[in-house]
N, C-alpha and C. Protein backbone atom coordinates (compact mmCIF):
# COMPACT_ATOMS: atom_id res chain seq x y z
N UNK A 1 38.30 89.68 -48.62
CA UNK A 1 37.95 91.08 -48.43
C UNK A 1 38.86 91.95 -49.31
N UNK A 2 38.32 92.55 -50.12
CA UNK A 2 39.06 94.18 -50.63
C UNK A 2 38.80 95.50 -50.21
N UNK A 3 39.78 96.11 -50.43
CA UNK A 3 39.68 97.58 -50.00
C UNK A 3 39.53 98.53 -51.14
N UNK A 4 38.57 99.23 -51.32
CA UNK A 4 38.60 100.14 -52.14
C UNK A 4 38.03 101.97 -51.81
N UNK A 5 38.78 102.64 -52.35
CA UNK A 5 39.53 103.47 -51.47
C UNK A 5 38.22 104.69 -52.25
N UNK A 6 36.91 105.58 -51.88
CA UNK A 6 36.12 106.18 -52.48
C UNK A 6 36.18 107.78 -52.03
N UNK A 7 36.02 108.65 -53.00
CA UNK A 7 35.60 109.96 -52.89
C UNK A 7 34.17 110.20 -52.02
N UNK A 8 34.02 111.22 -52.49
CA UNK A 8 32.33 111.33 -52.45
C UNK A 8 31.73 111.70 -53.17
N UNK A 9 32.54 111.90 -54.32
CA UNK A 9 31.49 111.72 -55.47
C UNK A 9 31.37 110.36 -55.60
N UNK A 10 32.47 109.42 -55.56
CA UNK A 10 32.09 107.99 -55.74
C UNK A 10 31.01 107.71 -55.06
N UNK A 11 31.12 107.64 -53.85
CA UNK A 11 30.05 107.56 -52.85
C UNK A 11 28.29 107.51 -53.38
N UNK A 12 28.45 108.95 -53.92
CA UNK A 12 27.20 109.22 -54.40
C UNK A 12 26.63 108.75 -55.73
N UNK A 13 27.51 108.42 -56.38
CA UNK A 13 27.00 108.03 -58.05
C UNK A 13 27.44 106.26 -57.68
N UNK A 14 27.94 105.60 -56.78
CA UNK A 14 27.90 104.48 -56.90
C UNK A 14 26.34 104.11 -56.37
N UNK A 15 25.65 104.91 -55.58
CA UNK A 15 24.10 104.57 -55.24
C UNK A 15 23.50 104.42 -56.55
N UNK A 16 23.68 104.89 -57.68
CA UNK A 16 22.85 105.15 -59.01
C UNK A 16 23.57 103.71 -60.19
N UNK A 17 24.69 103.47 -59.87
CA UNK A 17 25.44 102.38 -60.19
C UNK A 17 24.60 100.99 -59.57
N UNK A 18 25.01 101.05 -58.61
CA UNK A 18 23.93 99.62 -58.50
C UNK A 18 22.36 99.26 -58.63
N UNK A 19 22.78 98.33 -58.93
CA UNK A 19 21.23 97.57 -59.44
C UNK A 19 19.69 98.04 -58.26
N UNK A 20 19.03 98.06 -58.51
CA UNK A 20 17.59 98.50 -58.04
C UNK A 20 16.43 97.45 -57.88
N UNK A 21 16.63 96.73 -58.66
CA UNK A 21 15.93 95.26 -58.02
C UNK A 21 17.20 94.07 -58.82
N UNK A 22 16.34 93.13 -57.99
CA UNK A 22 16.97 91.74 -58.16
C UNK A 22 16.70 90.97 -57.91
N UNK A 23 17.47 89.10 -57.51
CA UNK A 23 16.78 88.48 -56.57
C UNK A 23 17.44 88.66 -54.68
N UNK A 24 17.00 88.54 -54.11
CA UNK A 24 16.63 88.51 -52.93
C UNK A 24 17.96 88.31 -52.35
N UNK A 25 18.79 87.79 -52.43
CA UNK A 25 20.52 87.34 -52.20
C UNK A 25 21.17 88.95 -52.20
N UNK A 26 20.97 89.13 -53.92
CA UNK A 26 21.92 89.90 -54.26
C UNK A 26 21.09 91.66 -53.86
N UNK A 27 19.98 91.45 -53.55
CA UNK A 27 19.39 92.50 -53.35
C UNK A 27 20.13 93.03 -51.46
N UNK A 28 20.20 91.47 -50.65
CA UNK A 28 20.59 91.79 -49.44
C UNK A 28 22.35 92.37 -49.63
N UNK A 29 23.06 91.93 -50.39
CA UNK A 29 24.13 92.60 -50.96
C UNK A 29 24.28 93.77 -51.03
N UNK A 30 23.39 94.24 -51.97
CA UNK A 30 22.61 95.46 -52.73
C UNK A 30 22.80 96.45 -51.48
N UNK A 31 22.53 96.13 -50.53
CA UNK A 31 21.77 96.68 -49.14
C UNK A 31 22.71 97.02 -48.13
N UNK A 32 23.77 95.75 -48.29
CA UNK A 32 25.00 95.91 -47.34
C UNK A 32 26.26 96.99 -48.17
N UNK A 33 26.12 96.80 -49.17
CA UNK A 33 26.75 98.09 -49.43
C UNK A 33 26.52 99.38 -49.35
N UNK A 34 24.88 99.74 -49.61
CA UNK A 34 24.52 100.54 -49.47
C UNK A 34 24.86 101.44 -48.30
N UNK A 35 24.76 100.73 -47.23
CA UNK A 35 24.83 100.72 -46.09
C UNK A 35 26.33 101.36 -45.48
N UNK A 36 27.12 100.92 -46.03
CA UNK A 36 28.60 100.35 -46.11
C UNK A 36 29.01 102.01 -46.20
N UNK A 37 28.73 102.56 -47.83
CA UNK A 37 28.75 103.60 -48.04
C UNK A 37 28.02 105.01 -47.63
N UNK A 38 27.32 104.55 -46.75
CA UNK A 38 26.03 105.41 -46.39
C UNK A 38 26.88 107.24 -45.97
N UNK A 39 26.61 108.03 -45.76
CA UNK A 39 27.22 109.03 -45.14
C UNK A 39 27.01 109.30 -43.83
N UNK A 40 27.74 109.37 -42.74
CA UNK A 40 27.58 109.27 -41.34
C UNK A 40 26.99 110.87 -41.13
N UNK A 41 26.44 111.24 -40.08
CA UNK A 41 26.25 112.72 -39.37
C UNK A 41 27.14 113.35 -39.24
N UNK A 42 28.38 112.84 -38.78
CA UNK A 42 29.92 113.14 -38.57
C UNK A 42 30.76 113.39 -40.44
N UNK A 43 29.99 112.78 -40.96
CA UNK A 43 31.01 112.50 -42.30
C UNK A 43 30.32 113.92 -42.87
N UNK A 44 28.57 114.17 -42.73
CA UNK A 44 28.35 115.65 -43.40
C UNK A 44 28.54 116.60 -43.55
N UNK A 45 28.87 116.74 -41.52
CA UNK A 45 29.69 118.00 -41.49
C UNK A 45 31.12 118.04 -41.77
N UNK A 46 31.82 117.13 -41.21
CA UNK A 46 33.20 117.29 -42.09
C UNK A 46 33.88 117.22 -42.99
N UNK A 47 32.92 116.35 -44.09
CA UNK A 47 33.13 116.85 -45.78
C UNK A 47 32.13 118.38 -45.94
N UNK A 48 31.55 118.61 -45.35
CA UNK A 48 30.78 119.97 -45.87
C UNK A 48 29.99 120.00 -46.83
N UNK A 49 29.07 118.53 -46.42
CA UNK A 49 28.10 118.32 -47.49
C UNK A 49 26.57 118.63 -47.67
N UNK A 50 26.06 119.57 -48.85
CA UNK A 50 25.16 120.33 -48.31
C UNK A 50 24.10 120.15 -49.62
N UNK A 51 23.04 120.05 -49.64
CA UNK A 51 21.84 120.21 -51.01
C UNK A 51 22.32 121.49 -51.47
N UNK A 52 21.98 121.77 -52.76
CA UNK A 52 21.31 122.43 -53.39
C UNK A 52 20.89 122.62 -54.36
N UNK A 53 19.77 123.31 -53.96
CA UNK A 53 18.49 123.32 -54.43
C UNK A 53 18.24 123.05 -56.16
N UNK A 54 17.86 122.16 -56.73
CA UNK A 54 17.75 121.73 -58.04
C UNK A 54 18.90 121.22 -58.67
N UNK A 55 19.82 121.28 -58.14
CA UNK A 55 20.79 120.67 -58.95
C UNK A 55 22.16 119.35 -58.16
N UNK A 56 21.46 119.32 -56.64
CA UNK A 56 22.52 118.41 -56.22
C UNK A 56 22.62 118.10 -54.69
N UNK A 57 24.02 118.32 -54.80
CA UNK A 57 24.80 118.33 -53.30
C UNK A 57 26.12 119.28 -53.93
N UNK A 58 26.73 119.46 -52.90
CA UNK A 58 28.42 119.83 -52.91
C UNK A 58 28.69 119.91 -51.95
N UNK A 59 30.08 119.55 -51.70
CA UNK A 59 31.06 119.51 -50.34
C UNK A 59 32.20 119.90 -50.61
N UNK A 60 32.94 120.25 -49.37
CA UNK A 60 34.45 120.74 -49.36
C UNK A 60 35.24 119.79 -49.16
N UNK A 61 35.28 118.77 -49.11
CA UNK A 61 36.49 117.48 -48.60
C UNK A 61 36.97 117.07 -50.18
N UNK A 62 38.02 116.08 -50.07
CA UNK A 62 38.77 115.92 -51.67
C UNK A 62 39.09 114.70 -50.86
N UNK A 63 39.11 114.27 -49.43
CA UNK A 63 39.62 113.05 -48.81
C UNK A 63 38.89 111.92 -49.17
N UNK A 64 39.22 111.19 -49.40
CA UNK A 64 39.23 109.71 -49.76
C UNK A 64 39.03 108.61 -48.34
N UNK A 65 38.05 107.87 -48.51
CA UNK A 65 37.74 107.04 -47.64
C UNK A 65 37.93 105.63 -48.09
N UNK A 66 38.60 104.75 -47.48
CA UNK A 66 38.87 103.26 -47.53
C UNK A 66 37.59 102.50 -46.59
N UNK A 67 36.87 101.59 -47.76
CA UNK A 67 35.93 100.75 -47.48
C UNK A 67 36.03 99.58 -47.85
N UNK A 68 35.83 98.27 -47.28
CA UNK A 68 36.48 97.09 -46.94
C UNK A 68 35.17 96.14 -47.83
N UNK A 69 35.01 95.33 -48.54
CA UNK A 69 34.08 94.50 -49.00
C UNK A 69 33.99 93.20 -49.24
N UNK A 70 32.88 92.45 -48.93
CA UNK A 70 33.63 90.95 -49.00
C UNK A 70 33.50 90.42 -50.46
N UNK A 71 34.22 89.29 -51.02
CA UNK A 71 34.42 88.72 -52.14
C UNK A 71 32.60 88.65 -52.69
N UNK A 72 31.69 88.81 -52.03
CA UNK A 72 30.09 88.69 -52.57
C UNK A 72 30.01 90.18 -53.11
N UNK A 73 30.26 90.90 -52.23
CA UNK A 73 29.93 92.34 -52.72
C UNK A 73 30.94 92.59 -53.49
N UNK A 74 32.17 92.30 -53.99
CA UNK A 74 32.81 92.78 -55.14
C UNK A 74 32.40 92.28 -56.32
N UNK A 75 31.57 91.49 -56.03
CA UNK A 75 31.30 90.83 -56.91
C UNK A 75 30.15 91.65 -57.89
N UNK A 76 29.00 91.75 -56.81
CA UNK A 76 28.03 92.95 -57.47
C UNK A 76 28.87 94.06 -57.89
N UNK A 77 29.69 94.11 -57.15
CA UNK A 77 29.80 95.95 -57.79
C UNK A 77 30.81 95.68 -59.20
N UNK A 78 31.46 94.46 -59.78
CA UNK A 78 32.09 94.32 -60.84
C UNK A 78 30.87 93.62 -62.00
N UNK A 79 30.10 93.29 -61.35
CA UNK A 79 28.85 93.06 -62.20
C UNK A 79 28.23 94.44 -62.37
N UNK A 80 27.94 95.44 -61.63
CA UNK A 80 27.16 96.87 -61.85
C UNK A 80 28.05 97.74 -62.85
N UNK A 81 30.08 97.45 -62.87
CA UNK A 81 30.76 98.37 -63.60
C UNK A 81 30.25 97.63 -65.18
N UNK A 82 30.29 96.16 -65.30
CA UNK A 82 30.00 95.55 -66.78
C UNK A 82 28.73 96.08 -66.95
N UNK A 83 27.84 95.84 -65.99
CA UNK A 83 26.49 96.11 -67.01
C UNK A 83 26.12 97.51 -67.47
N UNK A 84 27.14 98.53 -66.99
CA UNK A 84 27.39 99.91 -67.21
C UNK A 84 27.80 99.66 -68.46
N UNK A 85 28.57 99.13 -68.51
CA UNK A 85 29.69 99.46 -70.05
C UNK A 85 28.88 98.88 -71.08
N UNK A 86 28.27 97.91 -70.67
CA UNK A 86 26.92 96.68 -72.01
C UNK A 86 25.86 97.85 -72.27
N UNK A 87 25.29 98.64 -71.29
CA UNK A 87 24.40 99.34 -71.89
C UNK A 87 24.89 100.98 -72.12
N UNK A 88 26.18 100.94 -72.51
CA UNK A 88 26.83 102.47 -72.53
C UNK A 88 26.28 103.34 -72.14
N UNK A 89 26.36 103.22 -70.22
CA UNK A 89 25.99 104.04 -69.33
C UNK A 89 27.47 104.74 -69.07
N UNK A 90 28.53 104.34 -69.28
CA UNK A 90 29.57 104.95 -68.98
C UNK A 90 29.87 106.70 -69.21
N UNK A 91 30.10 106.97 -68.43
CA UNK A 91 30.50 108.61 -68.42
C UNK A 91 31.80 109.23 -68.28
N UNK A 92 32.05 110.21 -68.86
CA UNK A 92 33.10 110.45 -68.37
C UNK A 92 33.47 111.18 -66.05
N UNK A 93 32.37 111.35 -65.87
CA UNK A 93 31.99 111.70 -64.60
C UNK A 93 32.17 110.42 -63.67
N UNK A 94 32.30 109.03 -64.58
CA UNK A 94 31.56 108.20 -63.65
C UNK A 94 32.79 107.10 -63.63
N UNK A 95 33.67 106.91 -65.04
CA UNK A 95 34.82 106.00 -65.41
C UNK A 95 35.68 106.52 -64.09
N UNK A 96 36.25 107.14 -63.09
CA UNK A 96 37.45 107.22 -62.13
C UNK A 96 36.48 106.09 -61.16
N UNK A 97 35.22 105.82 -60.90
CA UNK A 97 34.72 104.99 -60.17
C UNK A 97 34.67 103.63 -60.71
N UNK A 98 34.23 103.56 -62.06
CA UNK A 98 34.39 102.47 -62.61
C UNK A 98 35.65 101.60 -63.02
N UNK A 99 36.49 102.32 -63.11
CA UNK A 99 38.33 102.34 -63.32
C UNK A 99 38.57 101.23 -61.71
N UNK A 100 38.26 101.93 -60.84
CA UNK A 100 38.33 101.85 -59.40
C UNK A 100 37.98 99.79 -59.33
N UNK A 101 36.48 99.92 -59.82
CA UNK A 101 35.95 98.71 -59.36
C UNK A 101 36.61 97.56 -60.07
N UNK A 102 36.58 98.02 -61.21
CA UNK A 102 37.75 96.82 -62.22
C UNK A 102 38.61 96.43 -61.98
N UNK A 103 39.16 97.32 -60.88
CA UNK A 103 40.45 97.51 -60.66
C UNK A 103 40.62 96.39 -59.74
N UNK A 104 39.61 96.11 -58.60
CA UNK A 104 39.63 95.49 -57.83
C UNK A 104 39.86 93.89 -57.82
């Protein structure tokens, strides 16, 4: 198990980071992280996270949340930071998340 420690912007651009299909294994992976990271009812209102309209979300929190993953799911998500960098999806918006997963 690792710990890796996410914003909410991480939060949100790691949904767009992982893969979208696959096979069936790594898709249930796919799923448990998803999951993992999901935003609680409790987490909306107390980051102060809100749409708007055409261009997003925004929230008031800067706190950092520690999320626990097993050696399968680090695995996808260090496979989702490479296949970022192979098809120079990398951003500058997006490298403090990707920094993160490498890191791991």
């Amino acid at each position: 198990m690792k710990i890796l420690k996410l914003s909410v912007l991480d939060r949100l651009m790691l949904q767009q980071l992982l893969p979208s299909q696959g096979g069936k294994i790594e898709m249930l992976l796919v799923e448990g992280i998803t999951k993992k990271i999901e935003f609680s009812a409790n987490e909306i209102s107390d980051f102060g996270l809100k749409d708007i309209e055409g261009t997003g979300v925004s929230w008031t929190s800067t706190r950092d949340t520690e999320f626990e993953f097993t050696a399968e799911q680090v695995e996808i998500l260090k496979s989702a930071s490479k296949r970022a960098d192979e098809e120079k999806k990398i951003t500058r918006q997006n490298l403090p998340l990707i920094e993160k997963i490498d890191g791991m």
